[in-house]
C-alpha atoms as a PDB file:
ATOM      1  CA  UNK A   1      82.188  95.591  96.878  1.00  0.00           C
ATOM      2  CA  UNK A   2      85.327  95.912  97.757  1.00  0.00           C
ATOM      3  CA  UNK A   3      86.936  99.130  99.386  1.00  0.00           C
ATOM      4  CA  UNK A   4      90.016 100.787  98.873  1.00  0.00           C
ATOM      5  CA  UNK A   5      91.427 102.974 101.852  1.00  0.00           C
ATOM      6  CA  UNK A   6      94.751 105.291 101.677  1.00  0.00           C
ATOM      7  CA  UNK A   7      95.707 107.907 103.575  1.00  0.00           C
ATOM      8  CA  UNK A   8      97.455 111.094 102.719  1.00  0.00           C
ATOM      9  CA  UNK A   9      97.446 114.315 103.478  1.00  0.00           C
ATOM     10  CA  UNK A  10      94.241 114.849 102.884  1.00  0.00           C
ATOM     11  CA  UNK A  11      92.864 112.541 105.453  1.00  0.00           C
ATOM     12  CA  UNK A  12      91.587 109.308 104.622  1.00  0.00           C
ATOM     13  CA  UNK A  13      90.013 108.319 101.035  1.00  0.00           C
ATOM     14  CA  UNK A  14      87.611 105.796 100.658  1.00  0.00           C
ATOM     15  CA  UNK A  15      86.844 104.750  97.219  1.00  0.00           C
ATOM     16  CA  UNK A  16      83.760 102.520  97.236  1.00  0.00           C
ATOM     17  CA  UNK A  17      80.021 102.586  96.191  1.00  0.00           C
ATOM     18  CA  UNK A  18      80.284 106.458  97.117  1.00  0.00           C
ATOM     19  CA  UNK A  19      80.867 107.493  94.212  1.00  0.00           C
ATOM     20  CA  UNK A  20      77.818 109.219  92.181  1.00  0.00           C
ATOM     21  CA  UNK A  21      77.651 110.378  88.517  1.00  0.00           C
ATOM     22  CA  UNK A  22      79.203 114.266  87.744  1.00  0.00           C
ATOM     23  CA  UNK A  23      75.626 115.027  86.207  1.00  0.00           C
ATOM     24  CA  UNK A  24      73.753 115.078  88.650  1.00  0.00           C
ATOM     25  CA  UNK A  25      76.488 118.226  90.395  1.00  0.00           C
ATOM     26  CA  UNK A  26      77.304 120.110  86.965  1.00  0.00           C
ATOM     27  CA  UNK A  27      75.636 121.698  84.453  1.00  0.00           C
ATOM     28  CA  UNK A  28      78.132 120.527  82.693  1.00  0.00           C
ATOM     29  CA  UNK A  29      77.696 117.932  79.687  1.00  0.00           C
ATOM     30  CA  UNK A  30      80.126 116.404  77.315  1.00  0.00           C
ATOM     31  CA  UNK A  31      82.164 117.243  75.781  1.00  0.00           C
ATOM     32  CA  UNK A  32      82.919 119.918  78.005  1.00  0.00           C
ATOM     33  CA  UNK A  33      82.384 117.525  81.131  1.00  0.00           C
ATOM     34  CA  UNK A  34      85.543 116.048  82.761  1.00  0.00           C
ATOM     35  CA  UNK A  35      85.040 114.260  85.701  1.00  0.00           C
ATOM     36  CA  UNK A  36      82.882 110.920  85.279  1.00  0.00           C
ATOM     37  CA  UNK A  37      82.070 109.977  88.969  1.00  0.00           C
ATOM     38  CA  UNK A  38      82.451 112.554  92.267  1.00  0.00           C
ATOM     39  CA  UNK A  39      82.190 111.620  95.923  1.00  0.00           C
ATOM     40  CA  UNK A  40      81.314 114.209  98.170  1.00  0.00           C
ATOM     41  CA  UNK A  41      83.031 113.616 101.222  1.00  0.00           C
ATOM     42  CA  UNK A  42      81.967 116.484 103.317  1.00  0.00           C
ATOM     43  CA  UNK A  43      79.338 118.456 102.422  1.00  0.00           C
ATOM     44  CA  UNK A  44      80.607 121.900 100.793  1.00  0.00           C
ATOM     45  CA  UNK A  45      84.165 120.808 102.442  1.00  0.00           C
ATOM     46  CA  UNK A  46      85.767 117.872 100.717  1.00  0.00           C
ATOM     47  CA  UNK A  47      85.221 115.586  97.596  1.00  0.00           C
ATOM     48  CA  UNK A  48      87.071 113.360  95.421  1.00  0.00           C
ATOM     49  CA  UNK A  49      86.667 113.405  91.608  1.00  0.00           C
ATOM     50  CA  UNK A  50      87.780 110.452  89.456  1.00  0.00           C
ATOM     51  CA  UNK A  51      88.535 110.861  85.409  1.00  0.00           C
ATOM     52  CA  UNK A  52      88.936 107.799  83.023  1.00  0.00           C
ATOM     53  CA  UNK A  53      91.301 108.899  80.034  1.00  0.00           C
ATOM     54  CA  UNK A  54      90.108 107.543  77.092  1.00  0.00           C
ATOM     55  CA  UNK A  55      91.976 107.222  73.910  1.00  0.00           C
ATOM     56  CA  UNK A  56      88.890 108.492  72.146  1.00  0.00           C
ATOM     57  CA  UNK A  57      88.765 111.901  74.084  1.00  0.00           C
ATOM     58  CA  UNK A  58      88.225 114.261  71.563  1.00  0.00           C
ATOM     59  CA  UNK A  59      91.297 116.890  72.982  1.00  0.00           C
ATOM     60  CA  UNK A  60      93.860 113.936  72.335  1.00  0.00           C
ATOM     61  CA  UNK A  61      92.387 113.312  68.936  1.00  0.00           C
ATOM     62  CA  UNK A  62      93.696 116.441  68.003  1.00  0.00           C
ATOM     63  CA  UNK A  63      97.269 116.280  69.968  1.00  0.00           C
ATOM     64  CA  UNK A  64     100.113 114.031  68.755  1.00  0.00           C
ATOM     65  CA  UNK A  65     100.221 110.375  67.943  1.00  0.00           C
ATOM     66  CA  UNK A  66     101.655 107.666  69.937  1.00  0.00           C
ATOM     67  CA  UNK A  67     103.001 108.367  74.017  1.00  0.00           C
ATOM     68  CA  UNK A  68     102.689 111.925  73.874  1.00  0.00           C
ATOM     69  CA  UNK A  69      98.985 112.136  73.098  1.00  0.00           C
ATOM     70  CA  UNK A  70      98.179 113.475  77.346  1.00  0.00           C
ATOM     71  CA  UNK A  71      95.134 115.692  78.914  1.00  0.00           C
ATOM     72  CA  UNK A  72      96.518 119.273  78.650  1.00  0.00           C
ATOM     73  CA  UNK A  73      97.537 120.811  81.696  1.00  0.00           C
ATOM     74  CA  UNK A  74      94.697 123.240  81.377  1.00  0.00           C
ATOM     75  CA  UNK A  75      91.896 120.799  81.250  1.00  0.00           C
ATOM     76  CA  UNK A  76      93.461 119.358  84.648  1.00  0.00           C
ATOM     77  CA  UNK A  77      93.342 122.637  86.165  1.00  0.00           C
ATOM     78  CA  UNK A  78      89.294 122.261  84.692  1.00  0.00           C
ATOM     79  CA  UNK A  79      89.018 118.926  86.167  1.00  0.00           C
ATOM     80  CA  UNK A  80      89.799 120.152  89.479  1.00  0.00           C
ATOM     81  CA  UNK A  81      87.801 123.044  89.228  1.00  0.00           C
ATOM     82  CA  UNK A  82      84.800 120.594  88.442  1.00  0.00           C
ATOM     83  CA  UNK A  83      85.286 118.778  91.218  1.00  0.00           C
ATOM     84  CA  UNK A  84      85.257 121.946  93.566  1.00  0.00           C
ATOM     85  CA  UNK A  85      82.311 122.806  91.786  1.00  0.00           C
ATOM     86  CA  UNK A  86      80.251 120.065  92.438  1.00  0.00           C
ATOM     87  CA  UNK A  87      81.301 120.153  96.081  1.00  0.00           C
ATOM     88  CA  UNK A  88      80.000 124.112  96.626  1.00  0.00           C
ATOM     89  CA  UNK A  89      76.881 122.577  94.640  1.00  0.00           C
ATOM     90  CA  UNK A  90      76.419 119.674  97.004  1.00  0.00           C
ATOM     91  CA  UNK A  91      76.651 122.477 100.216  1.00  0.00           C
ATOM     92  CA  UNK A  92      74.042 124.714  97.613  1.00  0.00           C
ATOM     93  CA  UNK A  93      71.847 121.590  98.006  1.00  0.00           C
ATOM     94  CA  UNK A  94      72.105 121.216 102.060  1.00  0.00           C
ATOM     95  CA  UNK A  95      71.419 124.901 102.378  1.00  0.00           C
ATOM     96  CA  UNK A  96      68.284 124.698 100.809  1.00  0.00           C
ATOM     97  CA  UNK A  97      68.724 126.565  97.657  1.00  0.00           C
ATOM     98  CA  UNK A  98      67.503 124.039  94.645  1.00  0.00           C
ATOM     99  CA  UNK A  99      69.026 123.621  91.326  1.00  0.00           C
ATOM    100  CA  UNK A 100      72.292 124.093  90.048  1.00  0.00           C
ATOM    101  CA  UNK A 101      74.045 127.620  91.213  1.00  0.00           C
ATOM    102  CA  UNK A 102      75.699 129.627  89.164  1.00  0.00           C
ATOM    103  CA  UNK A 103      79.164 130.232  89.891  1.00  0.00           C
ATOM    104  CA  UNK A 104      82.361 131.502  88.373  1.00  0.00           C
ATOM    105  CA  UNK A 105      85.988 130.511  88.809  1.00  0.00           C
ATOM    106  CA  UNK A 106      88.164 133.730  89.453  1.00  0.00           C
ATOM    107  CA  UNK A 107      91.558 132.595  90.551  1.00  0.00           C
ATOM    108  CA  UNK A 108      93.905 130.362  89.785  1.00  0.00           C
ATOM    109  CA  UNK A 109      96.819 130.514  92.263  1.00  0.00           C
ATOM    110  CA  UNK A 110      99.786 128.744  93.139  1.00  0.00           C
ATOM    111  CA  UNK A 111      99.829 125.656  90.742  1.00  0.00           C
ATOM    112  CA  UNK A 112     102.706 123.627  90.542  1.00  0.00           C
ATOM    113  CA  UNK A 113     102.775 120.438  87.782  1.00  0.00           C
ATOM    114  CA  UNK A 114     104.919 117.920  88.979  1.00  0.00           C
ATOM    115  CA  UNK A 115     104.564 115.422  85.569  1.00  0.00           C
ATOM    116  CA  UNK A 116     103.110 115.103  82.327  1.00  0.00           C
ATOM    117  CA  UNK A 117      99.003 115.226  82.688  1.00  0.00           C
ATOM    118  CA  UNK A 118      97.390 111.965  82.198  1.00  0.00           C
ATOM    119  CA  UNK A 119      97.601 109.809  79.220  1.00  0.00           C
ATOM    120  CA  UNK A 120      95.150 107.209  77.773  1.00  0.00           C
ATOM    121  CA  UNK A 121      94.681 104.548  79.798  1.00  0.00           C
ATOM    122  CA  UNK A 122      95.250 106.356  82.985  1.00  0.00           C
ATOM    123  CA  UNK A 123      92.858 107.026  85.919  1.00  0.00           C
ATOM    124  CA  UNK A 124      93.288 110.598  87.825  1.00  0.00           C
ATOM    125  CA  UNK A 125      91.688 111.343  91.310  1.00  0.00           C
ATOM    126  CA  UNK A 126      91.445 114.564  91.778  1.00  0.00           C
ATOM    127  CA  UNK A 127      91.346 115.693  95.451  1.00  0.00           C
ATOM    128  CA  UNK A 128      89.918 119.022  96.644  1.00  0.00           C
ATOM    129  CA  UNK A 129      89.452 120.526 100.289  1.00  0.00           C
ATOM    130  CA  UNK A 130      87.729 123.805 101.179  1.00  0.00           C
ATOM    131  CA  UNK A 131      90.050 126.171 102.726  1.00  0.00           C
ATOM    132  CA  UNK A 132      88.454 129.442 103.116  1.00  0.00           C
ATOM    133  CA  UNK A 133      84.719 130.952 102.590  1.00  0.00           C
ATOM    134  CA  UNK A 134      83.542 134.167 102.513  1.00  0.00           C
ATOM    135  CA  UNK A 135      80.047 134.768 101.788  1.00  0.00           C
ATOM    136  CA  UNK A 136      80.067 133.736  97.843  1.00  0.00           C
ATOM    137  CA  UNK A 137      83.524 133.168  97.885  1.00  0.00           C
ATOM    138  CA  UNK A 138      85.460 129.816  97.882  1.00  0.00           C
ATOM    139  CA  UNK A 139      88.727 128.863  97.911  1.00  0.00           C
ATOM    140  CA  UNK A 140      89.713 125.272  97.345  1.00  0.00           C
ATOM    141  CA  UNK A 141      92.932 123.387  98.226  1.00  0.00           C
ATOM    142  CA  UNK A 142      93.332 120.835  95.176  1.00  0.00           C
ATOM    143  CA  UNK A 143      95.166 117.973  94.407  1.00  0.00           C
ATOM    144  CA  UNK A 144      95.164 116.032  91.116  1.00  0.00           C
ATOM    145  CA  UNK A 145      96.866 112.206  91.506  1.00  0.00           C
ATOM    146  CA  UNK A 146      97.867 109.558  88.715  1.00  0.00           C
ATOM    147  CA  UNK A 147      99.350 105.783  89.928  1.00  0.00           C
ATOM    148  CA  UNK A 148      99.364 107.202  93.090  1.00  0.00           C
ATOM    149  CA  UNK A 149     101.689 110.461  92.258  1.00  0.00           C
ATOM    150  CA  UNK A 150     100.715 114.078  92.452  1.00  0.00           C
ATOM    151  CA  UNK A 151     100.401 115.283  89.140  1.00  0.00           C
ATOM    152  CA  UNK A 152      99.266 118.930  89.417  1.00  0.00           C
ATOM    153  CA  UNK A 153      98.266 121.085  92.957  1.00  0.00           C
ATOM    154  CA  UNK A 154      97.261 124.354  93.812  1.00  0.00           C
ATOM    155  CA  UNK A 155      94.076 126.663  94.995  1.00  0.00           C
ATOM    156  CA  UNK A 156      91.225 127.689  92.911  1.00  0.00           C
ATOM    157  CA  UNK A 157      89.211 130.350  93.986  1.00  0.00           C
ATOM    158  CA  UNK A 158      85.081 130.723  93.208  1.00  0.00           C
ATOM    159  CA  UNK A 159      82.514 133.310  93.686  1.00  0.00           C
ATOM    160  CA  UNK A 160      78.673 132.419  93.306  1.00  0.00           C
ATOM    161  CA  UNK A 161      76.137 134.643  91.447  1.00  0.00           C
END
């Protein structure tokens, strides 16, 4: 397969074979899951999350018709937080501690959206980085990226039961 390699800010992405399925990082399930494939860079440090919009999501059913049907900025926001969580579950894993944990997100700080969220059609990489952790705590530098442009960015902060 072919690989894809750019580099930002972020450090190096490699998109290739990677990539696994969100179940098997979440609890979540649809229709409440919104990342389809995650790549755990470094474990409990760094992933990558990738969404397909889909005309058929059921959130844009209910928005307008036409070009302004897009993926709330809230459920980016969730995305991202997803992602983040599914990278503290991956480091859950190496630790030793099975099964899904059970955390919480607590903060949401410093998010600036730089365009409209993702439409149908569009593919969104979302980008987080652990910055800081304190016992439970987590707090996650995130990035959310359409065509190539940031879309959304901020920290999201996580405690574990």
């Amino acid at each position: 397969m072919m690989e894809n390699k750019k580099t930002d800010l972020y450090g190096p992405t490699h998109l290739s074979e990677g990539f696994v399925d969100s179940p098997h990082l979440l609890a979540h399930r649809y229709p409440f899951l919104l990342v389809d494939r995650i790549r755990v860079i470094t474990s409990g440090e760094e992933g990558i999350g990738v969404k397909n919009v889909t005309s058929t999501e059921d959130v844009l059913a209910l928005g307008l018709e036409g070009d302004d049907r897009r993926l709330p900025a809230t459920l980016v926001v969730e995305a991202l937080a997803q992602t983040s969580a599914a990278v503290m579950g991956r480091l859950m894993l190496d630790e030793g501690h099975p099964g899904v944990s059970e955390g919480f997100l607590v903060r949401v700080g410093e998010f600036t959206f730089m365009r409209e969220g993702p439409a149908p059609g569009d593919v969104m990489f979302m980008h987080v980085k652990l910055i800081f952790r304190r016992g439970k705590f987590f707090r996650f530098s995130t990035r959310a990226e359409i065509n190539g442009e940031t879309t959304a960015k901020g920290d999201l902060t996580f405690a574990l039961k």
